[in-house]
Protein backbone atom coordinates (compact mmCIF):
# COMPACT_ATOMS: atom_id res chain seq x y z
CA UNK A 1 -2.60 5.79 -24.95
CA UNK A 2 -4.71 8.38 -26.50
CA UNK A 3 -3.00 7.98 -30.14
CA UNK A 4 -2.64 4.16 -29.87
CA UNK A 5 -6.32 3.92 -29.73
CA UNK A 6 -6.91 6.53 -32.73
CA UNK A 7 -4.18 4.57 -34.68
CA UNK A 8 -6.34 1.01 -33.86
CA UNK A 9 -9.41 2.94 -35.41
CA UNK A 10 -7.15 4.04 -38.49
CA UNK A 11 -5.87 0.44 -38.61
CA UNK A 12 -9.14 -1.33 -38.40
CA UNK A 13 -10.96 -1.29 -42.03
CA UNK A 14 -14.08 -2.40 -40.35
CA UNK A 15 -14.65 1.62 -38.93
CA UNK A 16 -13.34 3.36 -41.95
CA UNK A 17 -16.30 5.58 -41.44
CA UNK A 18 -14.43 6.65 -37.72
CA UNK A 19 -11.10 7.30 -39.82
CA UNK A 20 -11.44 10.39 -40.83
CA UNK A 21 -12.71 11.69 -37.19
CA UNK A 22 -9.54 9.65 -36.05
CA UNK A 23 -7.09 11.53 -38.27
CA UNK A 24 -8.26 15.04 -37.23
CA UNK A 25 -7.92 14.28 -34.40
CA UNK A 26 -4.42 12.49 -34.35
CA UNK A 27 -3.45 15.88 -36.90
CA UNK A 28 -5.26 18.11 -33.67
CA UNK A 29 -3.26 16.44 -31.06
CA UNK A 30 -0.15 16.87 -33.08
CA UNK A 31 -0.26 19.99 -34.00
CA UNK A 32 -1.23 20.67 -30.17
CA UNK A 33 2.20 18.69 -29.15
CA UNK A 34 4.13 20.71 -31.40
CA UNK A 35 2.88 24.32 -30.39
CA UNK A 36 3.99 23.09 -26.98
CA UNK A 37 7.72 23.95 -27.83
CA UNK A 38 8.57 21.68 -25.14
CA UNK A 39 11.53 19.32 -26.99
CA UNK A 40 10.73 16.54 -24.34
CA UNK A 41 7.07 16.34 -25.96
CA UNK A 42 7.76 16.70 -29.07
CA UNK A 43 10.61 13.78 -29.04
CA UNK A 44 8.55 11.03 -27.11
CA UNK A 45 5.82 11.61 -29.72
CA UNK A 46 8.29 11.70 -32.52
CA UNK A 47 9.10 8.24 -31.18
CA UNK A 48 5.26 7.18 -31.24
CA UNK A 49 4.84 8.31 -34.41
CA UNK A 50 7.53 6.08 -35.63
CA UNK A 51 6.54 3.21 -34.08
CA UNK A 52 3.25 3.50 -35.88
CA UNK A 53 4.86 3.61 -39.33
CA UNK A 54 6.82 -0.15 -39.00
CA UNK A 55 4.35 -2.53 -40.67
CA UNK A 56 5.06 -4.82 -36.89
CA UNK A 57 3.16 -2.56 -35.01
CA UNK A 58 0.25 -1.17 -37.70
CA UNK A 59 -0.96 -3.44 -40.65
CA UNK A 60 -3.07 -0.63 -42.63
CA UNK A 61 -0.48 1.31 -45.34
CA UNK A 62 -2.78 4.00 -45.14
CA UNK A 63 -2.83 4.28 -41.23
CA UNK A 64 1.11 4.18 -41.30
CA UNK A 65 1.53 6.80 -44.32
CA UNK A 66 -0.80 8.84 -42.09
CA UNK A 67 1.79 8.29 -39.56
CA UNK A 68 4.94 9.08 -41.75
CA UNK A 69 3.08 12.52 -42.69
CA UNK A 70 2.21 13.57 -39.16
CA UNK A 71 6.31 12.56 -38.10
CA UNK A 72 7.15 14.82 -41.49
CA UNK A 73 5.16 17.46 -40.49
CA UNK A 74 7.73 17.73 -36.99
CA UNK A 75 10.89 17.59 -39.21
CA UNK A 76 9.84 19.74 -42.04
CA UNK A 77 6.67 22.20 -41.22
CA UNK A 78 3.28 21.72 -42.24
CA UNK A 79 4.24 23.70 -45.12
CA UNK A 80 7.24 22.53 -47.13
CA UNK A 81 6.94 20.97 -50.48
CA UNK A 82 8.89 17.95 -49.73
CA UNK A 83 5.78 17.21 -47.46
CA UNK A 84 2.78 18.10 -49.31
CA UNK A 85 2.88 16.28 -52.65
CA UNK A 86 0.61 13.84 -54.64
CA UNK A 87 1.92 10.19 -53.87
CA UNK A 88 0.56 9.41 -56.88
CA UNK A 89 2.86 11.36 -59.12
CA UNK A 90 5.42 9.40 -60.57
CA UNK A 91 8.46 11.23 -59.34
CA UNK A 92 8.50 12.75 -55.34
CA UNK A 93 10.29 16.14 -54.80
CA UNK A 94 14.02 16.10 -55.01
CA UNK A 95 15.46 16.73 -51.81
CA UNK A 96 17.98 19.04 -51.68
CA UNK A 97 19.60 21.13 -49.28
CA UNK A 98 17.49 24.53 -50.86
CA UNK A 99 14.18 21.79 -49.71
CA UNK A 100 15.07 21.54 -46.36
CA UNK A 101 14.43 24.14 -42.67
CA UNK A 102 16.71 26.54 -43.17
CA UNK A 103 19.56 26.17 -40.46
CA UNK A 104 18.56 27.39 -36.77
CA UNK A 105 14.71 26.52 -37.31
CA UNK A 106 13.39 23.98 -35.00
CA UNK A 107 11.87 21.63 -37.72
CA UNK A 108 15.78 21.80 -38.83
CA UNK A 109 16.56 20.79 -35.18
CA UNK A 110 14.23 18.25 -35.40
CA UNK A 111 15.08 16.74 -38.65
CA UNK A 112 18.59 16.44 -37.50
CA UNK A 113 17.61 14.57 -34.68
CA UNK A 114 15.47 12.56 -36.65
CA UNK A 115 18.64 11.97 -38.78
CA UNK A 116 20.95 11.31 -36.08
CA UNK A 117 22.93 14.49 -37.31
CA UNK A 118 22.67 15.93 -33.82
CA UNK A 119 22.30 13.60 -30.31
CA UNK A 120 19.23 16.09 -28.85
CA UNK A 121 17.78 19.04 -28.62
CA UNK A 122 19.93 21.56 -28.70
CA UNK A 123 21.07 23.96 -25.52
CA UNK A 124 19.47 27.22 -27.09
CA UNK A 125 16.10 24.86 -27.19
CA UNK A 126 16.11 23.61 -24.07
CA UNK A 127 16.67 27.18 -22.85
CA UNK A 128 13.58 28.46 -24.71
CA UNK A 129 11.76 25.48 -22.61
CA UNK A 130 13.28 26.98 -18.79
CA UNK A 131 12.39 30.02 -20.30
CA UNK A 132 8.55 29.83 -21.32
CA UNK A 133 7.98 27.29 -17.92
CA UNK A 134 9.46 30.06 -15.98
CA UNK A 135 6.95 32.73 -17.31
């Protein structure tokens, strides 16, 4: 409920002065999901994020490009290229296989779930859930 209403402030042009409280905080809570580890988390908000970046459910491209960069940000890391780039340039990154998490990462887990390459979350993931619950 929390990120619906911070996407509704993004989406609304009438409080652009609120939007860029709204996307720290939407990047805060993300980031927050994601340091979780917990695969459940990070999936159902993986599924919120892409509902917010179909047109049907937010009307504001820059709202649902925010959207599409926070959902990136679980498949690739804050910090590949692919991600951070100027939409503005004429031609995006190529992606390639050298582009992508390396094999055994959990953005790679996460982008092959977000690719349909792989059904879930993976048993050594899961494990690494039981594990840090446990402790």
């Amino acid at each position: 409920e929390i990120l619906d209403n911070l996407f509704k402030v993004l989406d609304d042009p009438n409080v652009s002065r609120n939007h860029p409280a709204a996307k720290d905080a939407i990047d805060k809570l993300v980031d927050d999901v994601i340091n979780t580890g917990d695969p459940e988390s990070v999936l159902f908000l993986a599924g919120l994020l892409a509902e917010k970046t179909d047109i049907e459910n937010t009307n504001s491209p820059g709202a649902r490009a925010f959207a599409l960069e926070q959902l990136q940000k679980i498949m690739f890391g804050a910090n590949n290229k692919l991600v951070q780039f100027d939409d503005k340039q004429k031609e995006a990154p190529i992606v390639a296989s050298h582009n992508l998490p390396k094999k055994g990462t959990i953005n790679r887990e996460w982008l092959d779930i977000g690719t349909n390459q792989q059904k879930g979350p993976s048993p050594a993931l899961m494990s690494k859930k039981k594990r840090s619950k446990s402790i």
